[in-house]
N, C-alpha and C. Protein backbone atom coordinates (compact mmCIF):
# COMPACT_ATOMS: atom_id res chain seq x y z
N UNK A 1 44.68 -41.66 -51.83
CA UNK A 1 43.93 -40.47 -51.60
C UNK A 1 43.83 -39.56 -52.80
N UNK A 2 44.87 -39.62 -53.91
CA UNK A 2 44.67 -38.86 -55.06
C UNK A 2 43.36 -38.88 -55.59
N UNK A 3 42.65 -40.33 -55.66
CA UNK A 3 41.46 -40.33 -56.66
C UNK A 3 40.70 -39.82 -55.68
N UNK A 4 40.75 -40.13 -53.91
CA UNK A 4 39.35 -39.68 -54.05
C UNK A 4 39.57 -38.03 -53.29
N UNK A 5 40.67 -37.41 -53.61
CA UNK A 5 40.42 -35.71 -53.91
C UNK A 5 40.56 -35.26 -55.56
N UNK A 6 40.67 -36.56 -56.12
CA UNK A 6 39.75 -36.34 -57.73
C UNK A 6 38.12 -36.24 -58.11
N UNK A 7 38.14 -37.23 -57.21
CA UNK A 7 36.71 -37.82 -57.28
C UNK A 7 35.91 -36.41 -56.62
N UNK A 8 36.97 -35.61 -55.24
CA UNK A 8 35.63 -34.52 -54.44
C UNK A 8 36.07 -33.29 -55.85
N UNK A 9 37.31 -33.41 -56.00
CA UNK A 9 36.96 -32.04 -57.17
C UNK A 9 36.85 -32.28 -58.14
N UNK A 10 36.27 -33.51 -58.47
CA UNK A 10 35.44 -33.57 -59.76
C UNK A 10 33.30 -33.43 -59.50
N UNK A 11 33.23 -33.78 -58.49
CA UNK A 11 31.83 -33.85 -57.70
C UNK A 11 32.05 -31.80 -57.60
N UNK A 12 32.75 -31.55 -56.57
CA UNK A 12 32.88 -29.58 -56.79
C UNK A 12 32.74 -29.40 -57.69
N UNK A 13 33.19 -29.36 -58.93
CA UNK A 13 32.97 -29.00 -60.35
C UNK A 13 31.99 -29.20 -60.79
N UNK A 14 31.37 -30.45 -60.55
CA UNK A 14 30.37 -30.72 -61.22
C UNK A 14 29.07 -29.89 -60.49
N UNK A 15 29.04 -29.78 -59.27
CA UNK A 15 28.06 -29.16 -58.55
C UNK A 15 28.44 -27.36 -59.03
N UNK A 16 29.07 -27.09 -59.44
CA UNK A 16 29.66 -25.29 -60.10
C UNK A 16 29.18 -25.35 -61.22
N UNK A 17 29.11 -26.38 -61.99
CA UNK A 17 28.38 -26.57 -63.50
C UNK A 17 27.01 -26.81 -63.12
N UNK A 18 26.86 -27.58 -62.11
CA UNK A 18 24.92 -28.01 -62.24
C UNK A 18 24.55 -26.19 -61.63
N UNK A 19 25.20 -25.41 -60.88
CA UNK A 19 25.10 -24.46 -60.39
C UNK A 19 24.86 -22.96 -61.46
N UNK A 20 25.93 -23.21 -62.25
CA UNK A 20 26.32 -22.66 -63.30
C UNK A 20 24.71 -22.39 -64.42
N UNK A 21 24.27 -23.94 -64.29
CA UNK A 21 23.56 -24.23 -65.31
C UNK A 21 22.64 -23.73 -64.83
N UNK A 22 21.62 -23.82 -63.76
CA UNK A 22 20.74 -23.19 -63.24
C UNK A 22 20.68 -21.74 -63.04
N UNK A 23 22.22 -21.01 -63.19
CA UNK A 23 21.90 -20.10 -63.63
C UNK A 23 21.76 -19.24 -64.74
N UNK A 24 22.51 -19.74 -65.38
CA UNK A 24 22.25 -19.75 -66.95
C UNK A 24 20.77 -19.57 -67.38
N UNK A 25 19.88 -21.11 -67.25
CA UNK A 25 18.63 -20.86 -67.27
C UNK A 25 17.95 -20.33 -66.47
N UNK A 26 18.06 -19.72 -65.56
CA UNK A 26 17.44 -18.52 -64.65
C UNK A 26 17.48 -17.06 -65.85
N UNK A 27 18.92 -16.86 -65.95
CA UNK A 27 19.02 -15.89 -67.05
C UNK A 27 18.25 -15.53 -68.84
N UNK A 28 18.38 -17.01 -69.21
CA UNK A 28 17.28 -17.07 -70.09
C UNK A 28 15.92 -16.73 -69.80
N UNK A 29 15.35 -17.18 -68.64
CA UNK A 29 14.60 -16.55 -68.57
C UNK A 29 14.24 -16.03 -68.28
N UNK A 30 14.79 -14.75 -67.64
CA UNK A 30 14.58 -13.39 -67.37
C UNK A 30 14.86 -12.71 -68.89
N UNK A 31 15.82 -13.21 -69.63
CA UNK A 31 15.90 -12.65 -70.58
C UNK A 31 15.04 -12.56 -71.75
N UNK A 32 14.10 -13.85 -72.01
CA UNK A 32 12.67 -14.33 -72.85
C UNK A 32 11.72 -13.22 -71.96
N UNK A 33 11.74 -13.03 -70.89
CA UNK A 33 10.81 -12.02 -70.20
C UNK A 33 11.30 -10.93 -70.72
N UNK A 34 11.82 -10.32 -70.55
CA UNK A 34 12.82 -8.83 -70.38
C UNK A 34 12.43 -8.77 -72.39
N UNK A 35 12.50 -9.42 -73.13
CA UNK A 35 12.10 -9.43 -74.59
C UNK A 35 10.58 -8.95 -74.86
N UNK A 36 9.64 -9.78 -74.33
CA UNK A 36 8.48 -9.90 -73.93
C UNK A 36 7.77 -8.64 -73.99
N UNK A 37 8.62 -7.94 -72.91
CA UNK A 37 8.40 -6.69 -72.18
C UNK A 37 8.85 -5.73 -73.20
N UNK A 38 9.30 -5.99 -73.74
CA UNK A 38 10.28 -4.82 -74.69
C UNK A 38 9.01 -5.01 -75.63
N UNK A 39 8.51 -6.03 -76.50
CA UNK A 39 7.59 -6.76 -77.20
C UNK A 39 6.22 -5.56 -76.75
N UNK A 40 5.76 -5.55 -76.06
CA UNK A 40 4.59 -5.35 -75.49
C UNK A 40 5.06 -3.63 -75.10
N UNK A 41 5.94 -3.34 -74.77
CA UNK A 41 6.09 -1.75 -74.81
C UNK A 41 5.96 -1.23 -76.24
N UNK A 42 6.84 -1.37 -76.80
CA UNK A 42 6.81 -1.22 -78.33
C UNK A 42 5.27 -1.09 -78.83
N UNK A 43 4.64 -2.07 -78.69
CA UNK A 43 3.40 -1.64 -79.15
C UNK A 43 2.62 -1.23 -78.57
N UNK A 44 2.52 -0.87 -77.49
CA UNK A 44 1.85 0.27 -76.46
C UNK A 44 2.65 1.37 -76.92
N UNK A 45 3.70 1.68 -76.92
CA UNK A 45 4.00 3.28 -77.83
C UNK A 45 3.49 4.09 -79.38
N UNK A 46 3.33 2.20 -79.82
CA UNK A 46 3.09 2.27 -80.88
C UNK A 46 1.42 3.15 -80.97
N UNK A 47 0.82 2.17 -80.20
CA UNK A 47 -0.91 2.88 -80.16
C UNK A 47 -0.80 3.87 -79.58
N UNK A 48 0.12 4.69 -78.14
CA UNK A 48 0.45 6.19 -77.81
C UNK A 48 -0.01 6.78 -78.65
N UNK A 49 1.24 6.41 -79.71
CA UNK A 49 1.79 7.34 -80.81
C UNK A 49 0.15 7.72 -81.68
N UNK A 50 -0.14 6.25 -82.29
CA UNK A 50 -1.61 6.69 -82.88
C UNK A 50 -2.56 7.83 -82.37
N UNK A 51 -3.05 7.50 -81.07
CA UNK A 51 -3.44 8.28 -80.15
C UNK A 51 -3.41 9.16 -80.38
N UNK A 52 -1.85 9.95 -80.30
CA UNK A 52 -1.44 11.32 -79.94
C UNK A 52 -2.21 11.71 -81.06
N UNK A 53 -1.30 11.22 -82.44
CA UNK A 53 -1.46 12.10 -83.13
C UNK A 53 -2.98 12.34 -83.94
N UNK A 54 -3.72 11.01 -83.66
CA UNK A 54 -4.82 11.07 -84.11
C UNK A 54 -5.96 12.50 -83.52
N UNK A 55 -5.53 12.28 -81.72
CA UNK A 55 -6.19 13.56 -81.54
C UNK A 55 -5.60 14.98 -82.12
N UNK A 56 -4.23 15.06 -82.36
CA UNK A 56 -3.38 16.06 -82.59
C UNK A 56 -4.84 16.57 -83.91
N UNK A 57 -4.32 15.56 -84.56
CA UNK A 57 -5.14 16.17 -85.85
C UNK A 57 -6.72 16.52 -85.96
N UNK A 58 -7.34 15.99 -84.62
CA UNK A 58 -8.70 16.12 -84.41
C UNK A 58 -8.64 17.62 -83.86
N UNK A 59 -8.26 17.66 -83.16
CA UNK A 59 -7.98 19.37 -82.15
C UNK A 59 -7.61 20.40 -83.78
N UNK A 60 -6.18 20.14 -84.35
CA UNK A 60 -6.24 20.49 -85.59
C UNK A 60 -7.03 21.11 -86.82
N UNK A 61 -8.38 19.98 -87.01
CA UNK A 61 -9.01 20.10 -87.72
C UNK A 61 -10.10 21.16 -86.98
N UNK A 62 -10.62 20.84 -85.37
CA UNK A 62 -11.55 21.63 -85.37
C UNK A 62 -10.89 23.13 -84.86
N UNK A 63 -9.74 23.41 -85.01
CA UNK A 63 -9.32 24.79 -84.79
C UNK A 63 -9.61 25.85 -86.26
N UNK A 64 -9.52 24.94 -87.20
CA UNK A 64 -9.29 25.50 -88.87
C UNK A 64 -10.80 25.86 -88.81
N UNK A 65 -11.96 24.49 -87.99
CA UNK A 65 -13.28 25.33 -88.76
C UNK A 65 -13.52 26.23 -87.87
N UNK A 66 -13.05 26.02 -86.26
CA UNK A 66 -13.57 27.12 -85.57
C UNK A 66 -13.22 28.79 -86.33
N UNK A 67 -12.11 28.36 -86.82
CA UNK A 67 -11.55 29.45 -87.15
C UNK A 67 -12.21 30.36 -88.39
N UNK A 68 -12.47 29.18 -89.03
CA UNK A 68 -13.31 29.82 -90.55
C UNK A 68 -14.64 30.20 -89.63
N UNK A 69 -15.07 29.35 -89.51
CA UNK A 69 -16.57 29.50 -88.54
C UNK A 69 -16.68 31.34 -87.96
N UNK A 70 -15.78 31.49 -87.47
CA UNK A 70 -15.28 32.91 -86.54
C UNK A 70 -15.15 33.84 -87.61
N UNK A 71 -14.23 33.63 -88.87
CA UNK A 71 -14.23 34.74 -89.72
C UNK A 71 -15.43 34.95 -90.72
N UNK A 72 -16.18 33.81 -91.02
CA UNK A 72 -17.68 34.34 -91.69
C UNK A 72 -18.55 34.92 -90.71
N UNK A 73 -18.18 34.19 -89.90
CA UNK A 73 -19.60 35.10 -88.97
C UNK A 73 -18.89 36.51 -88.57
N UNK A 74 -17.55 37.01 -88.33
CA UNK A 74 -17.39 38.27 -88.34
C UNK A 74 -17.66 39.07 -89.54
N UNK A 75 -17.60 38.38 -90.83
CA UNK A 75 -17.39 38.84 -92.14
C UNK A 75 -18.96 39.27 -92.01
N UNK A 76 -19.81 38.32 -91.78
CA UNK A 76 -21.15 38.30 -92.10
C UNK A 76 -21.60 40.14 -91.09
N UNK A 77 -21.39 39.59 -89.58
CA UNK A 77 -21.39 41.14 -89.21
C UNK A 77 -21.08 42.36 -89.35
N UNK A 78 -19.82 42.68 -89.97
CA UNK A 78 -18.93 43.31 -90.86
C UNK A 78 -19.99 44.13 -91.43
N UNK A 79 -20.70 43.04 -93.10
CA UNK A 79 -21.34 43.40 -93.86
C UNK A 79 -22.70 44.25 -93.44
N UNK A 80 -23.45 43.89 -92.23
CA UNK A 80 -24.76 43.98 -91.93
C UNK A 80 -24.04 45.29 -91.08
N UNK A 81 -22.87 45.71 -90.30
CA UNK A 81 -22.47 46.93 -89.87
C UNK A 81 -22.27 48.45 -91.09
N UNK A 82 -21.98 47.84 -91.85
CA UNK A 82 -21.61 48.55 -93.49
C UNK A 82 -23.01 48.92 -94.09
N UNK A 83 -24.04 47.98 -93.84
CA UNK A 83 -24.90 48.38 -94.95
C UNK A 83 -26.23 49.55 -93.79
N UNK A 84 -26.12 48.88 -92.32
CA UNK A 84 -26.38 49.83 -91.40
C UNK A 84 -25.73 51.72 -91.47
N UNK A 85 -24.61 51.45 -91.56
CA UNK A 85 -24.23 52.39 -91.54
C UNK A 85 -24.37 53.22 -93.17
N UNK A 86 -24.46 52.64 -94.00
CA UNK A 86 -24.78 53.14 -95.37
C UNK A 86 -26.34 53.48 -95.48
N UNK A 87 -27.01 53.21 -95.15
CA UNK A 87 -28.37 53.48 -94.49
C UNK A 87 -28.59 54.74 -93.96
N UNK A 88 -28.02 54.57 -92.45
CA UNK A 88 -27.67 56.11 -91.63
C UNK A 88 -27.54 57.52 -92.32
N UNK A 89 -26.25 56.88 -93.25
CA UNK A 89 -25.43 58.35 -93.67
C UNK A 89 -26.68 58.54 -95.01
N UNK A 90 -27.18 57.60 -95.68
CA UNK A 90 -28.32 57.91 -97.07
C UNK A 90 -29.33 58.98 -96.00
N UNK A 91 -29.79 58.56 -95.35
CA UNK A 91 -31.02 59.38 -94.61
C UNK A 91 -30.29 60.55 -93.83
N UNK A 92 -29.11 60.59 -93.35
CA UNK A 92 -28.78 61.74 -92.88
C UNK A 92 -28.35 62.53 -94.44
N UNK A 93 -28.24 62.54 -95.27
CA UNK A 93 -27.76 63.26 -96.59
C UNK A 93 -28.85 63.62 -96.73
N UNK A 94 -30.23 62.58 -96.92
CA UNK A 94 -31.38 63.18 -97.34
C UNK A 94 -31.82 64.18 -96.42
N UNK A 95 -31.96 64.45 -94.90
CA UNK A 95 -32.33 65.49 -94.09
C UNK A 95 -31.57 66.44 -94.48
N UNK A 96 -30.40 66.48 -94.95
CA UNK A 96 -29.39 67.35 -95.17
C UNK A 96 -29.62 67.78 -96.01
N UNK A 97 -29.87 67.52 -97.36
CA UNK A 97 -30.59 68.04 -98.37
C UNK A 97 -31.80 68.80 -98.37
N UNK A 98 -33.06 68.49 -97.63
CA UNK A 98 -33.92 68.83 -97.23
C UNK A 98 -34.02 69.95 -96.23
N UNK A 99 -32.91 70.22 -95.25
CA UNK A 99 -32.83 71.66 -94.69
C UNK A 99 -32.27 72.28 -95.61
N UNK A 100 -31.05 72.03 -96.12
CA UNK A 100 -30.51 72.84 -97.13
C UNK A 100 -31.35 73.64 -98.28
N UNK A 101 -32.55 72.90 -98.87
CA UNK A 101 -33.63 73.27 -99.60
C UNK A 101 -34.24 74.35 -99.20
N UNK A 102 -34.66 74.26 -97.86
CA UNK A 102 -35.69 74.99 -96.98
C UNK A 102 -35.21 76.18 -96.63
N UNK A 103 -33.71 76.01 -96.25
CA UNK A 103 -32.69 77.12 -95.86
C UNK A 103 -32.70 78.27 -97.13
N UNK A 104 -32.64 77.65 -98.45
CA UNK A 104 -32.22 78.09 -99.49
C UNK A 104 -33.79 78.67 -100.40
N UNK A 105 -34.85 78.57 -100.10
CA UNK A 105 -36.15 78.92 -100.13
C UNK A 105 -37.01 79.85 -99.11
N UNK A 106 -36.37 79.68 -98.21
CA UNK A 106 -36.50 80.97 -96.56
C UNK A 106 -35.53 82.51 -97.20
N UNK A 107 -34.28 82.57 -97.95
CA UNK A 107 -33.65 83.21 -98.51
C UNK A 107 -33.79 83.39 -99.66
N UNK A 108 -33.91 82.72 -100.70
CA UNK A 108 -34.00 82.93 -101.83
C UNK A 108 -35.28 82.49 -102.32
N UNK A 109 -36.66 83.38 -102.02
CA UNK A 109 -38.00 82.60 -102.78
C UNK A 109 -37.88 82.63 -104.67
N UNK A 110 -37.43 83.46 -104.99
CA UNK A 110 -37.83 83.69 -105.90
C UNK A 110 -36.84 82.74 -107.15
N UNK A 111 -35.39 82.21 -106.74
CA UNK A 111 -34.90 80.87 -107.32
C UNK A 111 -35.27 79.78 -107.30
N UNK A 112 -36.38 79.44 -106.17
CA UNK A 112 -36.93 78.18 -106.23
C UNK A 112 -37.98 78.05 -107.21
N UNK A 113 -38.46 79.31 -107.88
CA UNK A 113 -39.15 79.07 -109.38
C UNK A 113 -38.34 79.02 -110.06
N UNK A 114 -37.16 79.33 -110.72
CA UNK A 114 -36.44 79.24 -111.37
C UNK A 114 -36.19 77.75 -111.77
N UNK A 115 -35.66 76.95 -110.47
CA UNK A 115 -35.26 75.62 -110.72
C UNK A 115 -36.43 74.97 -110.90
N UNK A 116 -37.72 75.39 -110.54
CA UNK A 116 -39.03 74.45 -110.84
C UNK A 116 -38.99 74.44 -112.14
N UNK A 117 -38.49 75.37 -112.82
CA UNK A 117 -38.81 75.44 -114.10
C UNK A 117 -38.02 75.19 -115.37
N UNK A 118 -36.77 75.24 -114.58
CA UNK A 118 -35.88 74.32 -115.27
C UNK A 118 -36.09 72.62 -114.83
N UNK A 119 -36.19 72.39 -114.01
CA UNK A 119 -37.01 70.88 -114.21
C UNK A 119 -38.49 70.74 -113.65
N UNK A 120 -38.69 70.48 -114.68
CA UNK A 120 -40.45 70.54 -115.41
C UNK A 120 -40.31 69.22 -114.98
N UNK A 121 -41.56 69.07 -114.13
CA UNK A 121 -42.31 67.44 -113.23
C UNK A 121 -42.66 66.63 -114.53
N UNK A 122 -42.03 65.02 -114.25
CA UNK A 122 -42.10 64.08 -114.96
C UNK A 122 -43.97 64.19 -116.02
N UNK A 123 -43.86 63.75 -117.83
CA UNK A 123 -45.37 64.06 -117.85
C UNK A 123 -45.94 62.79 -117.42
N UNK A 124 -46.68 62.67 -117.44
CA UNK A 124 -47.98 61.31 -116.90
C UNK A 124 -47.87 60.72 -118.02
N UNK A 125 -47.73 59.30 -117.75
CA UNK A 125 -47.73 58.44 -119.72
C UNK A 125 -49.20 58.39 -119.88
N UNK A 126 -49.46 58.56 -121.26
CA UNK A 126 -50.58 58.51 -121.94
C UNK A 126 -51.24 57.08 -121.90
N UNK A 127 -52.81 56.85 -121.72
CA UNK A 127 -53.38 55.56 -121.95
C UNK A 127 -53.47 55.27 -123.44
C-alpha cells in the first residue's frame, strides 16, 4: 500500500501543480492586460495633458488681445473725449472773451480807441 499512497500523493501533487499552473497563467494574463491598460492610460493622459494645455494657451492668448483690443479702443475714446472737451473750453474762452470785450466797451468807450490804435489792422499785401 506504500506505493500506491505514493502513487495518490504523487497524482495530488501533481493535480496542485497542473492547478498551480493554470493559475499562474491566469495571472499572467491579467497581468499582460493590467500593463496594456496602464499602456493605453498613459497615453490618454498624455493627449489630456496636450489638450489642456493647448487650450490653456488658446484662452491665454485671446485674453492678452482682448485685453490690448479693450485698452486701444479705450485709449482711442480717451483721446476723442480730450480733444471734445478741448474744443468746448476753446469756444467757451472765446464767448468769454467776447462778453468781456463788450462788457469792457459798454464802460469804457473811449479805451477801445486806444487799443484800436495801438494795434493797427493787418496792411493788405501789395500786387
Amino acid at each position: 500500500m506504500p506505493n500506491e499512497e505514493k502513487n495518490e500523493r504523487l497524482e495530488q501533487i501533481e493535480r496542485q501543480c497542473s492547478a498551480m499552473a493554470e493559475t499562474l497563467s491566469r495571472l499572467e494574463a491579467d497581468l499582460t492586460e493590467a500593463r496594456r491598460n496602464l499602456q493605453k492610460r498613459k497615453s490618454e493622459n498624455t493627449a489630456l495633458k496636450i489638450l489642456f494645455y493647448t487650450g490653456l494657451t488658446v484662452l491665454l492668448i485671446g485674453f492678452v488681445f482682448s485685453t490690448h483690443t479693450i485698452q486701444q479702443t479705450q485709449l482711442h475714446s480717451l483721446e476723442s473725449n480730450l480733444s471734445q472737451l478741448q474744443t468746448q473750453i476753446n469756444h467757451d474762452l472765446l464767448i468769454m472773451q467776447k462778453n468781456v470785450q463788450e462788457e469792457m466797451a459798454k464802460h469804457h468807450p473811449d479805451e477801445e480807441d486806444v487799443q484800436s490804435e495801438s494795434n493797427p489792422p493787418d496792411p493788405e499785401p501789395s500786387p
